[in-house]
Protein backbone atom coordinates (compact mmCIF):
# COMPACT_ATOMS: atom_id res chain seq x y z
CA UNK A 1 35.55 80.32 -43.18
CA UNK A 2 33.68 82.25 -40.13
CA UNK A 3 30.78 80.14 -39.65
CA UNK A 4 28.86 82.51 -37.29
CA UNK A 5 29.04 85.46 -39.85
CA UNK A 6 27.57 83.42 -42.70
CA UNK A 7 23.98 84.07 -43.19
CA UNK A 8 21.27 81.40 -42.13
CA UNK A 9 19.55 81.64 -46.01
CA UNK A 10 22.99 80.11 -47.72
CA UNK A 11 23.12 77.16 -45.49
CA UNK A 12 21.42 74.03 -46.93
CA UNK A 13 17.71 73.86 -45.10
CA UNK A 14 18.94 70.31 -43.82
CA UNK A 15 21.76 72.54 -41.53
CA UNK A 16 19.55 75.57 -40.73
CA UNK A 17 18.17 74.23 -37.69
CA UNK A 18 21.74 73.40 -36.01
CA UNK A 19 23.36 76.79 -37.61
CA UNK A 20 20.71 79.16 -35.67
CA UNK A 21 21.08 77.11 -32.68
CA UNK A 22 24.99 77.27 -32.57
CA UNK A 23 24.97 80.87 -33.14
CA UNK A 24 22.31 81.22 -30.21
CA UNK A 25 24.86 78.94 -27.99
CA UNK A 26 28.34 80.53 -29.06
CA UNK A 27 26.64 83.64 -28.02
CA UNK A 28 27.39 82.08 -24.81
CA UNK A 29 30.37 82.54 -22.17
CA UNK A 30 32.26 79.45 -22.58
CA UNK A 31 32.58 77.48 -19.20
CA UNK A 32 35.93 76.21 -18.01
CA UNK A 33 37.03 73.00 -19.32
CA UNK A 34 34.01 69.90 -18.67
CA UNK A 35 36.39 67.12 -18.06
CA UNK A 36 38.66 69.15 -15.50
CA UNK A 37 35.59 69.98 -13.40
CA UNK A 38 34.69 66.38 -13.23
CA UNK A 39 38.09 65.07 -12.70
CA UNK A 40 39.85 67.78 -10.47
CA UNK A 41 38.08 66.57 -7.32
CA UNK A 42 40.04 66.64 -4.10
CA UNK A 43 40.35 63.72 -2.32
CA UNK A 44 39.95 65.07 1.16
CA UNK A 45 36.01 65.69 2.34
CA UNK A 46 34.76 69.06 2.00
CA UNK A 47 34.75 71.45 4.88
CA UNK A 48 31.33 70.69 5.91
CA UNK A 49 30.69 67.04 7.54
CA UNK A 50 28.56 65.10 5.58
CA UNK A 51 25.23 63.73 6.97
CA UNK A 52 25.02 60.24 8.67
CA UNK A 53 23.81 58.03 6.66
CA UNK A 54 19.71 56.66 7.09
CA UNK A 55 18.82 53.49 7.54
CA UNK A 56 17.41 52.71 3.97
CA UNK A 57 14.64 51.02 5.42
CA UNK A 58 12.79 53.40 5.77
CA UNK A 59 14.23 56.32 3.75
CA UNK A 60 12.07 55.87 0.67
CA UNK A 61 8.11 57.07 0.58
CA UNK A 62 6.77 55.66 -2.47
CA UNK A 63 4.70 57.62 -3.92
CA UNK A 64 1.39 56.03 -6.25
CA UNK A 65 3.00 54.91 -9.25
CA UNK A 66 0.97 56.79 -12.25
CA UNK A 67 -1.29 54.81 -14.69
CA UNK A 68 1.76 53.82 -16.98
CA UNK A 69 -0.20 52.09 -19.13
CA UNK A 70 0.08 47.80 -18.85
CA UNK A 71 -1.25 47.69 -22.28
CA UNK A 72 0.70 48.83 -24.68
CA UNK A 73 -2.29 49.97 -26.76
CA UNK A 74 -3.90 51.23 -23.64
CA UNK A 75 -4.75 54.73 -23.25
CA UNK A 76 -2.28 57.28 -21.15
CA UNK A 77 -2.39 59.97 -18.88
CA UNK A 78 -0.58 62.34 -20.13
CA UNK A 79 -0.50 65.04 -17.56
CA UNK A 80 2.60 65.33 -15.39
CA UNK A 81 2.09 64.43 -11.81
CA UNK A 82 1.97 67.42 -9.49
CA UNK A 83 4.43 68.10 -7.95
CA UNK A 84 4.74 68.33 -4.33
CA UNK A 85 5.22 71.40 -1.63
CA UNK A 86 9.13 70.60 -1.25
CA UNK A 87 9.78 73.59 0.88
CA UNK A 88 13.01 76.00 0.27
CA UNK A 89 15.25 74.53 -2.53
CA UNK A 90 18.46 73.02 -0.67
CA UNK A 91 21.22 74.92 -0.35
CA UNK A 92 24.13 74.82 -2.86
CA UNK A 93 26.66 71.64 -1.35
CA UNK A 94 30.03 73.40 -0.54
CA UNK A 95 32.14 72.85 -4.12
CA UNK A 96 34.94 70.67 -3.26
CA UNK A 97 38.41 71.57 -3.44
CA UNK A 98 40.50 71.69 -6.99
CA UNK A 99 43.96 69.46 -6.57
CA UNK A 100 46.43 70.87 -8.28
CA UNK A 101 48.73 69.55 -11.30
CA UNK A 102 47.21 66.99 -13.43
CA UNK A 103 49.21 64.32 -14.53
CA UNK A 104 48.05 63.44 -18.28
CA UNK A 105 48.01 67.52 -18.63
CA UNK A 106 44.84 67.81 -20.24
CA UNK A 107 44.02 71.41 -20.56
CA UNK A 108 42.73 71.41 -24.36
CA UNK A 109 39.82 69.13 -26.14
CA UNK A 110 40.30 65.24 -25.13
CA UNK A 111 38.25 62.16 -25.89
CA UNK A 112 37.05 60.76 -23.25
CA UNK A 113 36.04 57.56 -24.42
CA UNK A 114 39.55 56.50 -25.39
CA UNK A 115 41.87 55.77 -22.45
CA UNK A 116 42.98 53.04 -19.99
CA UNK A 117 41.09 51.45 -16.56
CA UNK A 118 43.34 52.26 -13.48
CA UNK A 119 43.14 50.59 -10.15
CA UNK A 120 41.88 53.20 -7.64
CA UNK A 121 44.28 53.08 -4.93
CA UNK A 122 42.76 56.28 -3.76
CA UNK A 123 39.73 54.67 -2.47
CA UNK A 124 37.56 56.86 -4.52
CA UNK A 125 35.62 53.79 -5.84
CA UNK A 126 32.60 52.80 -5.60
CA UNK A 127 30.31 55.66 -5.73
CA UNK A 128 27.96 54.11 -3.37
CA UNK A 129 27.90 50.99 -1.23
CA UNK A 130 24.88 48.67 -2.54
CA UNK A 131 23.46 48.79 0.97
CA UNK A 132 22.63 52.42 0.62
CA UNK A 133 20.27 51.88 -2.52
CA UNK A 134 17.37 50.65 -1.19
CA UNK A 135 15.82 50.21 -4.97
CA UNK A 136 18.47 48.43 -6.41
CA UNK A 137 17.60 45.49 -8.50
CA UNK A 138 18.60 42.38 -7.41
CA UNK A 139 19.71 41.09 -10.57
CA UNK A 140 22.53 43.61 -10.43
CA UNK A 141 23.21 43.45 -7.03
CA UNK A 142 25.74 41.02 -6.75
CA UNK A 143 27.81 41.16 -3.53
CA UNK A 144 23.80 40.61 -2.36
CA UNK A 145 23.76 37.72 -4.41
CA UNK A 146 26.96 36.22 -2.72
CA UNK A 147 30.22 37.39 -5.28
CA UNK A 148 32.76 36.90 -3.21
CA UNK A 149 35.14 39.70 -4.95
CA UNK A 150 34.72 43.56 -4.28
CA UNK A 151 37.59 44.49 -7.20
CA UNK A 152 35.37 45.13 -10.01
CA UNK A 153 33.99 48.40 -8.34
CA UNK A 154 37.10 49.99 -7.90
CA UNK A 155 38.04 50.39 -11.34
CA UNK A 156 38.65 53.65 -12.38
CA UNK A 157 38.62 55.14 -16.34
CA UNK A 158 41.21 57.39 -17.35
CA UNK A 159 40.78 59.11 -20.58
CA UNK A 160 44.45 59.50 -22.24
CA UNK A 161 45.34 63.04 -22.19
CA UNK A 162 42.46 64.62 -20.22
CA UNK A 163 44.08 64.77 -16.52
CA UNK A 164 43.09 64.39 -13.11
CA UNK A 165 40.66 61.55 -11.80
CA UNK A 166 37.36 60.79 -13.28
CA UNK A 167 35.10 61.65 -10.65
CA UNK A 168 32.25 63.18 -9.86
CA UNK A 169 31.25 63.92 -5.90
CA UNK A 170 27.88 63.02 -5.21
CA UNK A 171 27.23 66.41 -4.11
CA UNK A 172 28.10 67.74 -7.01
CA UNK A 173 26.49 65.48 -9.23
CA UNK A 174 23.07 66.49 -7.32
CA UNK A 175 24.04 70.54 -8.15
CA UNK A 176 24.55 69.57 -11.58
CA UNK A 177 20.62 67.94 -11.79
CA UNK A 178 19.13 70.29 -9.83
CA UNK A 179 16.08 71.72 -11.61
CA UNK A 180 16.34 68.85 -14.39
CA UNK A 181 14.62 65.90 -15.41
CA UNK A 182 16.56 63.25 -17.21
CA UNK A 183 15.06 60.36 -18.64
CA UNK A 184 16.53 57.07 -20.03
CA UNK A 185 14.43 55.32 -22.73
CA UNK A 186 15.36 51.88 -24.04
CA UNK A 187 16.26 48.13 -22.78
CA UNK A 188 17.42 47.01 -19.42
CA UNK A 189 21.04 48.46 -20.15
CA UNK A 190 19.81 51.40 -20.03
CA UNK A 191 17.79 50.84 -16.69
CA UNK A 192 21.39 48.99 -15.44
CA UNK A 193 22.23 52.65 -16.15
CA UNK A 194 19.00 54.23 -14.70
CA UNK A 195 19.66 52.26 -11.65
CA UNK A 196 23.00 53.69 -11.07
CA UNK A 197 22.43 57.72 -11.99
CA UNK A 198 19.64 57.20 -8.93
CA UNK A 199 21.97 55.10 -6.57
CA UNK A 200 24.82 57.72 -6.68
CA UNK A 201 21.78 60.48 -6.60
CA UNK A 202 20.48 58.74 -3.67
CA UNK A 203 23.31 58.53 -1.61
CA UNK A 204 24.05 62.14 -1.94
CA UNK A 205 20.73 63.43 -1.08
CA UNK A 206 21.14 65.05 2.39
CA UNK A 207 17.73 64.01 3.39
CA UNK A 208 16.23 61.25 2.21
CA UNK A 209 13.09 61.41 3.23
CA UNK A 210 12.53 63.93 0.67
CA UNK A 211 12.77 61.33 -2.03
CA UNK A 212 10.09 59.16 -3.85
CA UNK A 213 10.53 56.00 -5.78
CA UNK A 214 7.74 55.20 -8.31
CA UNK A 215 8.56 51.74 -9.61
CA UNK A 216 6.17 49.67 -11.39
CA UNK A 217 5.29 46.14 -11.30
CA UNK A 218 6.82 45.11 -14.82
CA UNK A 219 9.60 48.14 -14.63
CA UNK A 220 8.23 49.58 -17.48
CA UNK A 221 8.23 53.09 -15.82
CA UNK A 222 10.77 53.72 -13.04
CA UNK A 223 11.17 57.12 -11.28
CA UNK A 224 13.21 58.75 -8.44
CA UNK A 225 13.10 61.80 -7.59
CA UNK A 226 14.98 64.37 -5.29
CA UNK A 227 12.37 67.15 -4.29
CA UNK A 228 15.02 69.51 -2.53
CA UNK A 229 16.70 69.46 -5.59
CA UNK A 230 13.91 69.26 -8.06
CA UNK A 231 15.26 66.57 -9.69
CA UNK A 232 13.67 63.59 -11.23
CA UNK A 233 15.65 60.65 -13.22
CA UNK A 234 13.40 58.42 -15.04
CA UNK A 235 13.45 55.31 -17.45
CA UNK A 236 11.29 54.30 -19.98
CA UNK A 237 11.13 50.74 -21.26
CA UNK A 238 11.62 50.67 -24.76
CA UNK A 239 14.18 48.13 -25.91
CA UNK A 240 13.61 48.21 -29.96
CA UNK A 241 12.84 51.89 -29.43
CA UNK A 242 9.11 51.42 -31.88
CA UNK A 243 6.35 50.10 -31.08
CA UNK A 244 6.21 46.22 -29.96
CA UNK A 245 2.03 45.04 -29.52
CA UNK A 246 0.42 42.06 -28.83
CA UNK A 247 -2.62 42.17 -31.07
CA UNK A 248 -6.12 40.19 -30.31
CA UNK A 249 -4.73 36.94 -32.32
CA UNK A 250 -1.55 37.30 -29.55
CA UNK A 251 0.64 37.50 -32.44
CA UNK A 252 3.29 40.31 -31.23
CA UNK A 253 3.70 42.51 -33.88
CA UNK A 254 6.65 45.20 -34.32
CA UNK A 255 5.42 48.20 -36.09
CA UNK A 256 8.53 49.71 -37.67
CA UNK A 257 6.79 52.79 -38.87
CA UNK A 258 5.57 53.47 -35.20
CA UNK A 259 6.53 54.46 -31.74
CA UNK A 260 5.07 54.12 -28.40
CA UNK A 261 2.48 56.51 -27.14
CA UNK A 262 4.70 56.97 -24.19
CA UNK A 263 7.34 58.77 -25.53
CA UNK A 264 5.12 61.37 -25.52
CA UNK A 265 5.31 61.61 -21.67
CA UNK A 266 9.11 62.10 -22.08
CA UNK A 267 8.57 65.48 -23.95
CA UNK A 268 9.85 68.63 -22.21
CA UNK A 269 12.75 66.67 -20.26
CA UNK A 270 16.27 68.12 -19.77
CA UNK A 271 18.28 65.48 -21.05
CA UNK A 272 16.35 62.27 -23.00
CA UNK A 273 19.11 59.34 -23.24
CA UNK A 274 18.34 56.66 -25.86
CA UNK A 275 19.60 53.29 -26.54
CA UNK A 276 18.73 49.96 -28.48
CA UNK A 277 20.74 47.31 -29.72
CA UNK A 278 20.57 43.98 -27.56
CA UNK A 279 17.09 42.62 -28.56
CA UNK A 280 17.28 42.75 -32.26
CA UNK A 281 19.90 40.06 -32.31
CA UNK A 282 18.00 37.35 -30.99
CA UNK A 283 16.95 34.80 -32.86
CA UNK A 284 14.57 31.78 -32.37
CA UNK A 285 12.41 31.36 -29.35
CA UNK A 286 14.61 34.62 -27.57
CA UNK A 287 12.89 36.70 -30.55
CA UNK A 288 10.41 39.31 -29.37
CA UNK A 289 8.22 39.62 -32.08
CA UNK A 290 6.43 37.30 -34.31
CA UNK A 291 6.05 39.39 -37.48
CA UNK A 292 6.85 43.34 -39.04
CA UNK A 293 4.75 45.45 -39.38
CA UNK A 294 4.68 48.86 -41.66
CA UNK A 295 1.96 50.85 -43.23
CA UNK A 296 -0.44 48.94 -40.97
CA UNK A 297 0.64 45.46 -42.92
CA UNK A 298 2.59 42.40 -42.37
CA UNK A 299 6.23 42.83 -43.84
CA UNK A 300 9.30 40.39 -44.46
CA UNK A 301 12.81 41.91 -44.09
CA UNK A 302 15.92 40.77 -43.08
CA UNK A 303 16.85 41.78 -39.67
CA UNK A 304 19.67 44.57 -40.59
CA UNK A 305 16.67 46.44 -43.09
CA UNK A 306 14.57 46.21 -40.14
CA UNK A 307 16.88 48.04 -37.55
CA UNK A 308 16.90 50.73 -40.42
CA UNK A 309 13.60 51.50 -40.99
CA UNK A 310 13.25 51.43 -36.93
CA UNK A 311 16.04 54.55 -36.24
CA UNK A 312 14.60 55.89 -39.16
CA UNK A 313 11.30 56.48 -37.49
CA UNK A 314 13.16 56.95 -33.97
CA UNK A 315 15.18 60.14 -36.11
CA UNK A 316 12.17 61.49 -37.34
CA UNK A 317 10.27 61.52 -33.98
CA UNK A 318 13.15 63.50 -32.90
CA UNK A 319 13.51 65.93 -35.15
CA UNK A 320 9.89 66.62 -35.30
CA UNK A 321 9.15 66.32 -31.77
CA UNK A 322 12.46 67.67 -29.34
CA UNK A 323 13.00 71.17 -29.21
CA UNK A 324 17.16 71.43 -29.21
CA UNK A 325 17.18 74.71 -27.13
CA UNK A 326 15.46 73.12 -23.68
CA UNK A 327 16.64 69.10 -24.23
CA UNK A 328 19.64 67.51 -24.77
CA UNK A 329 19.89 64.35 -26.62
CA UNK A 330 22.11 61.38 -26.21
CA UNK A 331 22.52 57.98 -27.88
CA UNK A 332 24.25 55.26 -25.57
CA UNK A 333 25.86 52.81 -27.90
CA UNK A 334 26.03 49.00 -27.54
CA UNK A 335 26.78 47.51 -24.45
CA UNK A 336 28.74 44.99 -25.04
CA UNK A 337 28.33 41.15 -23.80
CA UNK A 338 31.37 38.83 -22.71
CA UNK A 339 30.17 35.35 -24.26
CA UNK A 340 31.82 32.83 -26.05
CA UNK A 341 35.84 33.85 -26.69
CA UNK A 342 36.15 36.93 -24.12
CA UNK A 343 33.65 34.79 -21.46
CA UNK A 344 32.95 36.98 -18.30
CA UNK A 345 32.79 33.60 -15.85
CA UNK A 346 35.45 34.02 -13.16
CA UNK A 347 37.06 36.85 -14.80
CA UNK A 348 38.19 39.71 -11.62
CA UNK A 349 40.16 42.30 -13.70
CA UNK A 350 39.59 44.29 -16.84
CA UNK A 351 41.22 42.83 -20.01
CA UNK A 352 44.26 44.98 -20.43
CA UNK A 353 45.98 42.97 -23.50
CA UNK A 354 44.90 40.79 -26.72
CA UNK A 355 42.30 41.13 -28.77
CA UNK A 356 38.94 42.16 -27.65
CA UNK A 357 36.32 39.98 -30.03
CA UNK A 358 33.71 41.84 -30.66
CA UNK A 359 29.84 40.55 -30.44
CA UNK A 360 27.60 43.20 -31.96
CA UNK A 361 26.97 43.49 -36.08
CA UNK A 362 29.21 46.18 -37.46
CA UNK A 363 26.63 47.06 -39.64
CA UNK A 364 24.01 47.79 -37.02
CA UNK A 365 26.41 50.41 -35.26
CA UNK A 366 26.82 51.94 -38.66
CA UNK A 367 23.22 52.20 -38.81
CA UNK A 368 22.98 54.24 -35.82
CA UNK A 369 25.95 56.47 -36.42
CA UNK A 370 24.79 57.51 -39.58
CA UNK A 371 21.39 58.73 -38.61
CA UNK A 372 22.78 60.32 -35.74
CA UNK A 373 25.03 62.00 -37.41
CA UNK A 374 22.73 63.31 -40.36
CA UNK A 375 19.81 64.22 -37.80
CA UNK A 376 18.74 67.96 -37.60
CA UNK A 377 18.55 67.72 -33.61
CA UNK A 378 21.97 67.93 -32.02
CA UNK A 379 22.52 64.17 -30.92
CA UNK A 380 25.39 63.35 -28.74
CA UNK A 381 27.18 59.82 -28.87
CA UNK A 382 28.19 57.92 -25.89
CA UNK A 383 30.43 55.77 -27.11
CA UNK A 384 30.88 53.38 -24.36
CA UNK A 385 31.52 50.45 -26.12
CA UNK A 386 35.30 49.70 -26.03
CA UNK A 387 35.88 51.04 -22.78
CA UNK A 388 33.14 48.37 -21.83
CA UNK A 389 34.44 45.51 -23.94
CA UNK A 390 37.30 45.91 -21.95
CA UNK A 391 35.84 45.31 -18.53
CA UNK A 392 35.21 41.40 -18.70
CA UNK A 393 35.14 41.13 -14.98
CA UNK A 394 32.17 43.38 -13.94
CA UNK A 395 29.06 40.91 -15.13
CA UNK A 396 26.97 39.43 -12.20
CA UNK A 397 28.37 36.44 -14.02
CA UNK A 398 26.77 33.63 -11.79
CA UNK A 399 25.94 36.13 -8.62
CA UNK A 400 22.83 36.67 -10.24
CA UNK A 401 18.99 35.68 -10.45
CA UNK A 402 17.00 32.98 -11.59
CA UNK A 403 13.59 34.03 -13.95
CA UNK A 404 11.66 33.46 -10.94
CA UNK A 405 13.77 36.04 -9.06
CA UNK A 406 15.76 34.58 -6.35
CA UNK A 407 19.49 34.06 -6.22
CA UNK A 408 21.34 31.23 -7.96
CA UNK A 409 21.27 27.91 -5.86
CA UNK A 410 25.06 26.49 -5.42
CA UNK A 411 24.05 23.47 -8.17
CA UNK A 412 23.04 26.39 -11.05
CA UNK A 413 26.37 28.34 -9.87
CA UNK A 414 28.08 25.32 -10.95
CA UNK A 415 26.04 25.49 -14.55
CA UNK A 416 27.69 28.73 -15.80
CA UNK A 417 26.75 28.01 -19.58
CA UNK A 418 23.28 27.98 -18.72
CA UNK A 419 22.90 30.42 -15.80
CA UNK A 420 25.92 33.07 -16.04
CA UNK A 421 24.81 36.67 -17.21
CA UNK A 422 27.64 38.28 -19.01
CA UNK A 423 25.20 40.82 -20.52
CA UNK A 424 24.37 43.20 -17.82
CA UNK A 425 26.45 44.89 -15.04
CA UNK A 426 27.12 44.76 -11.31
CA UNK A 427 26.04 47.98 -9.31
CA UNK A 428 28.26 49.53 -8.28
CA UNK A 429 30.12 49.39 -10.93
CA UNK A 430 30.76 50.01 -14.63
CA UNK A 431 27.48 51.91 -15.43
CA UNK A 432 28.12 54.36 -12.89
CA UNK A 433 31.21 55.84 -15.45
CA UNK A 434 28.82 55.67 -17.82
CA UNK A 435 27.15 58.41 -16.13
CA UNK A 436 30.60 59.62 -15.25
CA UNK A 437 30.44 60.55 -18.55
CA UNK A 438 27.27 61.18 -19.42
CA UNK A 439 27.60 64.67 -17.11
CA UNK A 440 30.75 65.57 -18.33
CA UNK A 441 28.72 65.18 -21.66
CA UNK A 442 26.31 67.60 -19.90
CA UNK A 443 29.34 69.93 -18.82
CA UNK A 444 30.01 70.48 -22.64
CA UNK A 445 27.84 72.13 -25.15
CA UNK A 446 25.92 69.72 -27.57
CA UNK A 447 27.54 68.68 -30.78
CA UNK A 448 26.74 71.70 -33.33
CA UNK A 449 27.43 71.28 -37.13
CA UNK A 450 29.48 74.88 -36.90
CA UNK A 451 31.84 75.94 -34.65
CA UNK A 452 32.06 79.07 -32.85
């Protein structure tokens, strides 16, 4: 059946909302294929030298970080800061040469998430060098924190059947952001993943004294921002997505029925990226909260009824609050940890055969695919998660920090049960294909319920 011919008032109201924005979009010339504009990158530098690099010391103006709120039942500003007299918007970077002849072919539709990780002999990898990113957390940082390897940031993933390399030039990553503000909302995955979009931003900037870095002193709010290119990338911290308070008694409550006032302050943005997933496992004295909450009164649920009711309010806040035709909506899904079978302690390559055992409840990702998948807002899924699972070697693993913040001693190197983290990721490294994919993502129109 033509879709776009069939009239808006015989569509179920549930679909009426995504029908009258497809037909808007497949109004719309079609751009050439996403993933070969990402991938068909030439090797050779474009025509036009690139700038020397700054000394980061003293590239980065910070700029007064705004009243984020320390409470989270304090009031907020909600105005947007004003923005500042950038001058001329930068000229367009030079586009970079196409290569021709792709190996995997790829000219039609392709998953991207479902491929293989190549070594890149090309020298394409990393993105950036850690020295370059002045604002890089030193958790992540781990040839700072003394990993003796470099291998795990020259991985590169190649989607099967989608051609060419999967890479974006820095330069071309800042053209597609111009004019855009992205924000990440969620748990410190998603500012691993913050951290990287703003690294590989960073280093492309031409001049970066026109860049600010708002970071607060719990991370709750981090910012950078190109002003040539009137970009900003931002992340919220979120990590159960509603609303986590510590109440008078100090009993921290989790209000399933509510989320945080700052979401608000993410209203308006280009692209809002979402994830949850890693907190509401833990159990015992890891748990973040001391009781539910819903209706304004102290609940028991198991923990699986509780992640429910929480995307069920997320869903709602979305489909009542984001306007489809200005923002773009992702999901990240799980990030997955290397513990116990697939253990991430003095692994250096990706797993490339046996069984990958996976860590996070099926039924949670269920959960989250459903609502996605039923919402009125156009919601795309980043599926990371097996292309992850597979890359046991890129945790800071023991070339990390301690609570207090300073690098593992030699002794607590030699404790990797206790002091390893095989939950987050090394910078460079695997989060930066995340956003790899994220802007393809961005490249293609947003998932519609009808096709044009």
């Amino acid at each position: 059946m033509d879709h776009s011919t069939k009239p808006a008032a015989a569509l179920p109201a549930s679909s009426s909302r995504r029908w009258v924005l497809a037909t808007s979009l497949c109004s719309l010339p079609r751009a050439a294929a996403p993933w070969d504009r990402l991938s068909r990158v030439q090797e050779a530098a474009p025509a036009a030298a690139p700038p020397a690099r700054a000394s980061h010391d003293a590239a980065v103006a910070p700029a007064p970080a705004p009243d984020a709120g320390s409470s989270s039942t304090g009031d907020l500003d909600w105005s947007q800061e004003a923005e500042e007299d950038a001058g001329p918007p930068a000229p367009a970077p030079a586009p970079a040469e196409e290569e021709v002849g792709d190996e995997d072919g790829g000219d039609g539709e392709c998953d991207v998430f479902d491929g293989t990780w190549v070594r890149d002999d090309a020298a394409w990898y990393p993105l950036y060098e850690a020295a370059e990113c002045p604002f890089l957390s030193d958790q992540v940082a781990c040839r700072r924190n003394g990993r003796p390897d470099s291998g795990y940031e020259q991985w590169q993933w190649r989607p099967r059947g989608c051609g060419g390399r999967t890479r974006l030039g820095g330069a071309e990553t800042l053209e597609l952001c111009r004019d855009k503000r992205l924000v990440f909302v969620g748990d410190s995955l998603n500012r691993n993943m913050w951290e990287s979009l703003a690294c590989i931003l960073y280093a492309a900037v031409p001049d970066r004294s026109r860049t600010r870095i708002v970071d607060d002193a719990g991370s709750e709010y981090r910012i950078f921002r190109a002003m040539y290119y009137n970009c900003s990338v931002e992340f919220f911290w979120s990590p159960f997505l509603v609303k986590l308070e510590t109440e008078i008694s100090q009993s921290r409550a989790l209000k399933l029925d509510q989320l945080p006032a700052m979401l608000q302050r993410t209203l308006g943005a280009d692209v809002l990226v979402f994830n949850t997933g890693h907190w509401w496992t833990h159990t015992g004295k890891l748990r973040a909260w001391d009781h539910l909450e819903r209706d304004g009164k102290m609940v028991e649920m198991a923990g699986e009824e509780a992640f429910n009711r929480a995307l069920r309010t997320w869903a709602r806040w979305v489909d009542r609050n984001i306007d489809p035709t200005r923002t773009r909506v992702f999901f990240r899904s799980v990030s997955p940890e290397h513990k116990s079978v697939n253990w991430c302690y003095n692994q250096t390559s990706p797993i490339s055969t046996g069984t990958v055992a996976p860590w996070f409840p099926k039924s949670l990702v269920t959960i989250v695919e459903r609502y996605i998948k039923n919402m009125r807002t156009p919601v795309t899924y980043l599926n990371i998660t097996h292309l992850s699972e597979l890359r046991i070697d890129a945790h800071p693993s023991v070339y990390t920090i301690t609570r207090e913040g300073k690098p593992l001693s030699t002794e607590q190197r030699q404790q990797p049960l206790t002091y390893a983290d095989c939950s987050h990721w090394c910078l460079p490294g695997l989060p930066d294909t995340w956003n790899m994919l994220l802007l393809d993502s961005l490249m293609r129109p947003p998932p519609l319920m009808y096709s044009c």
